[in-house]
C-alpha atoms as a PDB file:
ATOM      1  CA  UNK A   1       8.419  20.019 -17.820  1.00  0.00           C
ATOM      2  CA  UNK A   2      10.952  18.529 -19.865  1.00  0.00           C
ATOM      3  CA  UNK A   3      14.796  17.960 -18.326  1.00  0.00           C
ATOM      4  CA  UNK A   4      17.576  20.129 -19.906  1.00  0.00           C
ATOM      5  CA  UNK A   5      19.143  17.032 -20.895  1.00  0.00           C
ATOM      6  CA  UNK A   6      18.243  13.289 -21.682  1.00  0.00           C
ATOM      7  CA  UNK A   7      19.183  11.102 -18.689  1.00  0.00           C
ATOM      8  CA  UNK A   8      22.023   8.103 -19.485  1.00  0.00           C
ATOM      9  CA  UNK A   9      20.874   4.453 -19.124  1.00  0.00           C
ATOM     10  CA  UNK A  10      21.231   3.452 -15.914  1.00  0.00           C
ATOM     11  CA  UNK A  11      23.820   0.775 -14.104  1.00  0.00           C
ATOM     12  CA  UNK A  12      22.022  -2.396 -13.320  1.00  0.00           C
ATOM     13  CA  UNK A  13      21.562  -1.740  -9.435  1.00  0.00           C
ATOM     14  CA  UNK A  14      20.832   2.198 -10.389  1.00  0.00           C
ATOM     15  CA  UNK A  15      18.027   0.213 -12.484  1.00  0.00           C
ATOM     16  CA  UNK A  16      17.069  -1.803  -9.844  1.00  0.00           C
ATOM     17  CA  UNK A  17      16.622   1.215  -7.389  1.00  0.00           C
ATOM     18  CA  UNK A  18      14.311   3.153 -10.142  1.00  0.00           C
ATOM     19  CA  UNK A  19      12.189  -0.239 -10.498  1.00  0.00           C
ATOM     20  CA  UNK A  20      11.406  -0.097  -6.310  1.00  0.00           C
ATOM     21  CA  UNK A  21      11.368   3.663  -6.435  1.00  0.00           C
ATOM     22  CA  UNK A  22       8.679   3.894  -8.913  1.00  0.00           C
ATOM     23  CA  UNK A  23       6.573   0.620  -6.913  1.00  0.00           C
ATOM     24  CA  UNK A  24       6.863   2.053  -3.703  1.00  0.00           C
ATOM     25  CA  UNK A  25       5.703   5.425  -5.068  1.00  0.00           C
ATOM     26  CA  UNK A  26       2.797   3.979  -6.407  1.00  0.00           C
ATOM     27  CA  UNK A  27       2.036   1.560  -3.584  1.00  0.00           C
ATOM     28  CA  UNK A  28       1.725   5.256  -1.681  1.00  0.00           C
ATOM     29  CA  UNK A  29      -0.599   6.916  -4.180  1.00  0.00           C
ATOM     30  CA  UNK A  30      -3.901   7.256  -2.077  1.00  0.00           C
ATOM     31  CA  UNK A  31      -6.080   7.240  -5.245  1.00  0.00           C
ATOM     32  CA  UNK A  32      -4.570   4.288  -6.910  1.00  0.00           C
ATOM     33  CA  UNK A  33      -4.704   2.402  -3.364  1.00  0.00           C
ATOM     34  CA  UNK A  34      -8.434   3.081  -3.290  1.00  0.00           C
ATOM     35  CA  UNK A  35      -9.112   1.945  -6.541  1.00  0.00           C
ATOM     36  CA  UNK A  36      -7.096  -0.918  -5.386  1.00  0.00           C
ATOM     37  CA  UNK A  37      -8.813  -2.092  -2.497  1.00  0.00           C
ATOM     38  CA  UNK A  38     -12.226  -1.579  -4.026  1.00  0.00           C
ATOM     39  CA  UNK A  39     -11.350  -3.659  -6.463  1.00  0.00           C
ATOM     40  CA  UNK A  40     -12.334  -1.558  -9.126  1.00  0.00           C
ATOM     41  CA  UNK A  41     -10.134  -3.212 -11.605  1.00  0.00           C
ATOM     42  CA  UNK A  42     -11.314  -6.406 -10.823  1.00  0.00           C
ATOM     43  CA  UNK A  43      -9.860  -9.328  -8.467  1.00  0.00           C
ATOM     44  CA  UNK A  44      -6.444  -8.779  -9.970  1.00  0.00           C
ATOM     45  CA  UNK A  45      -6.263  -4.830  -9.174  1.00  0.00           C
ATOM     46  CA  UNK A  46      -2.831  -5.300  -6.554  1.00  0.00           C
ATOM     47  CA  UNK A  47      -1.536  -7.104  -9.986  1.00  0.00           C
ATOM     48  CA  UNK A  48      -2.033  -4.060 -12.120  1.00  0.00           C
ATOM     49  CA  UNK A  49      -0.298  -2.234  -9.830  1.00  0.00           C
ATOM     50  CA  UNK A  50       2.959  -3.895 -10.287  1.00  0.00           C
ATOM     51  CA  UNK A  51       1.899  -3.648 -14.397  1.00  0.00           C
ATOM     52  CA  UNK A  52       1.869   0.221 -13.950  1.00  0.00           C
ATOM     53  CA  UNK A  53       5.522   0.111 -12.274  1.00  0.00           C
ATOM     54  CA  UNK A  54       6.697  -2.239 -15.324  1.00  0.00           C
ATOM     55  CA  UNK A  55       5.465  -0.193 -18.027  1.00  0.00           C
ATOM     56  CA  UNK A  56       7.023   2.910 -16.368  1.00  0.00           C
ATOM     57  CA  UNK A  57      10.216   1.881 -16.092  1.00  0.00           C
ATOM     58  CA  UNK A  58       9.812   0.447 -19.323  1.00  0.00           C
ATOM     59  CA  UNK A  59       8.878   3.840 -20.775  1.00  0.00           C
ATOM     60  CA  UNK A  60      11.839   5.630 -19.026  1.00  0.00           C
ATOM     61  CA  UNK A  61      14.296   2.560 -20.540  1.00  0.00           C
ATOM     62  CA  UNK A  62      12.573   2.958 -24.531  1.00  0.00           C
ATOM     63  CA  UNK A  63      12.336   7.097 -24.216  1.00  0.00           C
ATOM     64  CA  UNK A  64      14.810   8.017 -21.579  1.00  0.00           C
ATOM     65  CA  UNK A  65      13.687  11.474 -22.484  1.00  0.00           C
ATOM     66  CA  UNK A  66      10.464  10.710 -20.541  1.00  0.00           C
ATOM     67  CA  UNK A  67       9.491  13.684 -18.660  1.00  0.00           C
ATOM     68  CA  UNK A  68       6.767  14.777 -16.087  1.00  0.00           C
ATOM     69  CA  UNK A  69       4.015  15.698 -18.293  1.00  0.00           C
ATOM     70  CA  UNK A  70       4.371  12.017 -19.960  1.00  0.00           C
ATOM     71  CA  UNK A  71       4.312  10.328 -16.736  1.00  0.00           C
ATOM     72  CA  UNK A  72       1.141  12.321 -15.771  1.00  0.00           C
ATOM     73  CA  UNK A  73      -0.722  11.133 -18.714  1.00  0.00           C
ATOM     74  CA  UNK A  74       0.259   7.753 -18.335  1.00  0.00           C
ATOM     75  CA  UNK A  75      -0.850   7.653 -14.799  1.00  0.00           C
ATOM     76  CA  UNK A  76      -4.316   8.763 -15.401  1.00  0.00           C
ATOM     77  CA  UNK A  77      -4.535   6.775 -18.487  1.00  0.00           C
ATOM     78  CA  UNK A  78      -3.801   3.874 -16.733  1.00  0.00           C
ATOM     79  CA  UNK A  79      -6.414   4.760 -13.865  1.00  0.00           C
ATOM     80  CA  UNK A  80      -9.202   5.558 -16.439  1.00  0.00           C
ATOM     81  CA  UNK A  81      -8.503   2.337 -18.376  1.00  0.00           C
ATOM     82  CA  UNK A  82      -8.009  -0.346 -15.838  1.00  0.00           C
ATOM     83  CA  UNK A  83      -9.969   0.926 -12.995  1.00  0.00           C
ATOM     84  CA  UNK A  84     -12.644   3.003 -14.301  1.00  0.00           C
ATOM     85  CA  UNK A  85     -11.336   5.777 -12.109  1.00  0.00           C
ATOM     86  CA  UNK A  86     -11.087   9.424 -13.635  1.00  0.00           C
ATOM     87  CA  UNK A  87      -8.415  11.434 -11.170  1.00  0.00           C
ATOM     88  CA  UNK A  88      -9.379  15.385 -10.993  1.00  0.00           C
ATOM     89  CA  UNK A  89      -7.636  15.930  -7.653  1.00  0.00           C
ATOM     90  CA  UNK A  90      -4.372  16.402  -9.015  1.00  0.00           C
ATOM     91  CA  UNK A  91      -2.337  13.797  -7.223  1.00  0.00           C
ATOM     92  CA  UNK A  92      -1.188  12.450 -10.524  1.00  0.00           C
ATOM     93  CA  UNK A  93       1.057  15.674 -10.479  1.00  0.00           C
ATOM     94  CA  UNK A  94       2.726  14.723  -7.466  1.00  0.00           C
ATOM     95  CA  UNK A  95       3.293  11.203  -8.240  1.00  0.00           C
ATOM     96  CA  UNK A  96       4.883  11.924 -11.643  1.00  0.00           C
ATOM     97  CA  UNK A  97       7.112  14.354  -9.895  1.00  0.00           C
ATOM     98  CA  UNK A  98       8.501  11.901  -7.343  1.00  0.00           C
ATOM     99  CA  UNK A  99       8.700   9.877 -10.183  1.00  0.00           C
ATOM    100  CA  UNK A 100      10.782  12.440 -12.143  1.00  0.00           C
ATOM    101  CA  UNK A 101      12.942  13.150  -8.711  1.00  0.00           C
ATOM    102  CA  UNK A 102      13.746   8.880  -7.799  1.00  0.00           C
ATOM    103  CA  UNK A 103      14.990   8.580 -11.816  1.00  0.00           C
ATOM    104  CA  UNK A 104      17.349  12.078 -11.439  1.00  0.00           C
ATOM    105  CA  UNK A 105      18.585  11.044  -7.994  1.00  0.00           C
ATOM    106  CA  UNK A 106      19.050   7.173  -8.915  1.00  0.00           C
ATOM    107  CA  UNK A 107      21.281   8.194 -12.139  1.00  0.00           C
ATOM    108  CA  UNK A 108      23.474   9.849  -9.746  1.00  0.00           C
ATOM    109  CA  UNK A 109      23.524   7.173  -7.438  1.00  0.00           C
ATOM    110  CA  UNK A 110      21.376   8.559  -5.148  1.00  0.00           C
ATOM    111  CA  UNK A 111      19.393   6.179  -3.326  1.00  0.00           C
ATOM    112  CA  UNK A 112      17.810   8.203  -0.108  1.00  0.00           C
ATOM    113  CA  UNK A 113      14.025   8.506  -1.535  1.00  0.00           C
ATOM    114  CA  UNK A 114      14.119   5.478  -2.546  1.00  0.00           C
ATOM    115  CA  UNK A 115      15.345   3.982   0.962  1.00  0.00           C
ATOM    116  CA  UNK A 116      13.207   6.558   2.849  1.00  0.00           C
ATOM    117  CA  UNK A 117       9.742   5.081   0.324  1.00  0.00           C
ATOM    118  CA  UNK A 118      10.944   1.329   1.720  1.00  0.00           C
ATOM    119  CA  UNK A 119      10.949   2.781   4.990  1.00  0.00           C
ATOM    120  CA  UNK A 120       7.332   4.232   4.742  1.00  0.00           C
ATOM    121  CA  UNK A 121       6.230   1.171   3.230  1.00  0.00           C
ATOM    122  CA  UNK A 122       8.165  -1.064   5.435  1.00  0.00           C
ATOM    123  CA  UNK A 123       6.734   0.809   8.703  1.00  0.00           C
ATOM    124  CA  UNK A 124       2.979  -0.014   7.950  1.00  0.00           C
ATOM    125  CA  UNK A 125       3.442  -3.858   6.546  1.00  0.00           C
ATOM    126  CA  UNK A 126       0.216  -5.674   7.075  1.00  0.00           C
ATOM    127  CA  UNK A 127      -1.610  -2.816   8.040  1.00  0.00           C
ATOM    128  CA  UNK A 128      -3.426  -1.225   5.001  1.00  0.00           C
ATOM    129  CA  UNK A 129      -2.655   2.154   3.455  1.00  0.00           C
ATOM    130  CA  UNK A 130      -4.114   5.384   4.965  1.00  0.00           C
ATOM    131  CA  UNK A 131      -6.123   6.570   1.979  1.00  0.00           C
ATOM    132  CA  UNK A 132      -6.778   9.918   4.589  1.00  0.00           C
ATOM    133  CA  UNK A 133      -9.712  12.549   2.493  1.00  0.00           C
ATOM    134  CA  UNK A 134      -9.187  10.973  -0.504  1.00  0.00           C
ATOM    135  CA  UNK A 135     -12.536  11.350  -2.585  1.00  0.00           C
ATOM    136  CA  UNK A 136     -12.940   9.016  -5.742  1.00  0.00           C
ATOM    137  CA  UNK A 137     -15.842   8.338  -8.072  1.00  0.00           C
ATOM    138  CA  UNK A 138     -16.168   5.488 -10.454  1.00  0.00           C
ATOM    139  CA  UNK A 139     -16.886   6.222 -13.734  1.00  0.00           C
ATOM    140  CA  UNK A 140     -18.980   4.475 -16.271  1.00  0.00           C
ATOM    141  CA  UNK A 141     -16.951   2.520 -18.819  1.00  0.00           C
ATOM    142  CA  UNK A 142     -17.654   1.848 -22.296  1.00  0.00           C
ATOM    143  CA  UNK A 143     -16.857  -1.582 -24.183  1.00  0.00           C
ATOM    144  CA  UNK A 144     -16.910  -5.281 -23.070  1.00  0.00           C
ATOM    145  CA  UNK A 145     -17.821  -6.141 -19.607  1.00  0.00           C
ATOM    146  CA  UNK A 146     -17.490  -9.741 -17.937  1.00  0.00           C
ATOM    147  CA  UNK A 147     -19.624 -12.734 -17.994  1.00  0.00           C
ATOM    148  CA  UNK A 148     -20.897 -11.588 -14.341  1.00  0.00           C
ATOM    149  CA  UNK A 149     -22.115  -8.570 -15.747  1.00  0.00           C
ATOM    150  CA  UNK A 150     -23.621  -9.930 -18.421  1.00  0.00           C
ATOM    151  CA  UNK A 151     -25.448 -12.504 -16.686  1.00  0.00           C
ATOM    152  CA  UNK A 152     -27.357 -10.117 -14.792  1.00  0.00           C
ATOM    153  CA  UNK A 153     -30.578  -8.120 -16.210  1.00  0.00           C
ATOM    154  CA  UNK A 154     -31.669  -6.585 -13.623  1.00  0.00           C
ATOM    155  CA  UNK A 155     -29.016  -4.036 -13.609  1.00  0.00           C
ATOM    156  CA  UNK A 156     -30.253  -0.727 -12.620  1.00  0.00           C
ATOM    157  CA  UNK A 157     -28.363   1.830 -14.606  1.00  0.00           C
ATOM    158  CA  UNK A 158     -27.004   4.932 -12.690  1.00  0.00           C
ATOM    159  CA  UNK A 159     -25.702   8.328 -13.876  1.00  0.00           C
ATOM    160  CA  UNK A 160     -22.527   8.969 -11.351  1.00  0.00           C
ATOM    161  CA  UNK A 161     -21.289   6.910  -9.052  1.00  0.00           C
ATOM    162  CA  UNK A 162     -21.717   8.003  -5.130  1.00  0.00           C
ATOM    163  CA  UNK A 163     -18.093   9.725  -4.204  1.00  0.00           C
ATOM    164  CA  UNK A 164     -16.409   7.804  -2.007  1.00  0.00           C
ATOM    165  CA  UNK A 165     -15.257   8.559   1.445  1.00  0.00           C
ATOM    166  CA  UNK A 166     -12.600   7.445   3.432  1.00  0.00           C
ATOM    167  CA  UNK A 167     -13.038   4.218   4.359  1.00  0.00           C
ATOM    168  CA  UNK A 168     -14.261   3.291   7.740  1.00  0.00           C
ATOM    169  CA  UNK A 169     -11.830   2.163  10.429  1.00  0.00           C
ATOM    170  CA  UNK A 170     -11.500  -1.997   9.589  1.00  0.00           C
ATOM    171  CA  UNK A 171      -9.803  -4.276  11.446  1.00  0.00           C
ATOM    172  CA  UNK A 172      -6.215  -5.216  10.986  1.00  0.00           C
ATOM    173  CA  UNK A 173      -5.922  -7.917   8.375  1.00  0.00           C
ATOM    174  CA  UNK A 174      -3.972 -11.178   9.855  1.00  0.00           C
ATOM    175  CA  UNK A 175      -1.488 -11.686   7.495  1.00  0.00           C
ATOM    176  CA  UNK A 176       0.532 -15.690   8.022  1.00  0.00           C
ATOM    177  CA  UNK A 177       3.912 -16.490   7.674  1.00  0.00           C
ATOM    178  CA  UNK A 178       3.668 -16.961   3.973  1.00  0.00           C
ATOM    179  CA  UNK A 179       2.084 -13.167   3.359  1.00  0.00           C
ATOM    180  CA  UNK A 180      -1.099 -14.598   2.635  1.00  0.00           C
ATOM    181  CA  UNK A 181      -4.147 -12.211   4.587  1.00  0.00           C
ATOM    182  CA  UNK A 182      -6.774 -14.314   6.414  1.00  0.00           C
ATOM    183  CA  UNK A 183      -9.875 -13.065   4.612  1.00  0.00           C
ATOM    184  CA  UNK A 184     -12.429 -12.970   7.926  1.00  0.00           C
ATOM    185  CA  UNK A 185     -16.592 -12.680   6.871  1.00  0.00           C
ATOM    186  CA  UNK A 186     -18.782  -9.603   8.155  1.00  0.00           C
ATOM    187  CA  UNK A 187     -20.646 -11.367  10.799  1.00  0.00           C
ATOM    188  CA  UNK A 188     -17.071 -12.561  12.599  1.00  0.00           C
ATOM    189  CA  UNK A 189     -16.029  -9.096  12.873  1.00  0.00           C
END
């Protein structure tokens, strides 16, 4: 869907509101949370997070012509490359769209889904993100792996990955002052 007309550049706050529009959106994608907390991207998965947010609104600032079928692409891109994650359930669409919505509403100085996506987030600090029915298989990647993988030749090679569930109810993690979450073993729960 491409917009009649190619958006201005943005004021520097309007700028600032698209950067923590586009986060918060993708702190709330289900599928990209999973991913996330499976660490399917490796130990710095939250990190690529904030990566996907950069290179967004980096896209929108280089091509401000950007529109929802770009975004889409980019998303699952992004999921197939870092995490190993193919989406088929479509929630790419939505995500680009709120995407599309945050940069329209911000150029007009708009800020209410972005305030109402730092409420949403805001309202479940510390707690983690309801991933609800969300079902996501792993897919094989080809290319390099790490020296873990590497190490090990007793890998047993598999043909799909089981589909994951939601995950089971886990305890609230204690987060300190600092933000730092206590990580707790599986015999203390």
């Amino acid at each position: 869907m491409a917009t009649p007309s190619a958006p201005s550049a943005l004021s520097e706050p309007a700028q600032t509101q698209f950067d923590l529009g586009i986060w918060y959106t993708l702190f709330n994608w289900a599928t990209l949370t999973v991913a996330i907390q499976n660490q399917w991207g490796g130990p710095d998965s939250s990190d690529k997070r904030d990566f996907l947010a950069g290179a967004l609104s980096e896209r929108f600032a280089a091509e401000p012509s950007t529109d929802q079928d770009d975004i889409e692409i980019m998303l699952l891109q992004f999921l197939e490359d870092e995490f190993g994650v193919r989406c088929e359930d479509e929630t790419e669409v939505g995500v680009a769209q709120d995407i599309i919505k945050i940069r329209q509403e911000v150029g007009e100085r708009n800020f209410v889904t972005v305030e109402a996506l730092k409420q949403r987030w805001e309202s479940r600090r510390g707690r983690e993100v309801n991933t609800g029915n969300v079902q996501v298989r792993e897919v094989e990647q080809e290319g390099e792996w790490d020296s873990v993988d590497e190490e090990s030749e007793s890998d047993v090679e598999m043909e799909d990955a089981p589909v994951v569930k939601a995950p089971r109810e886990k305890p609230v993690p204690e987060v300190d002052e600092e933000g730092f979450t206590k990580v707790v073993g599986k015999k203390k729960r």
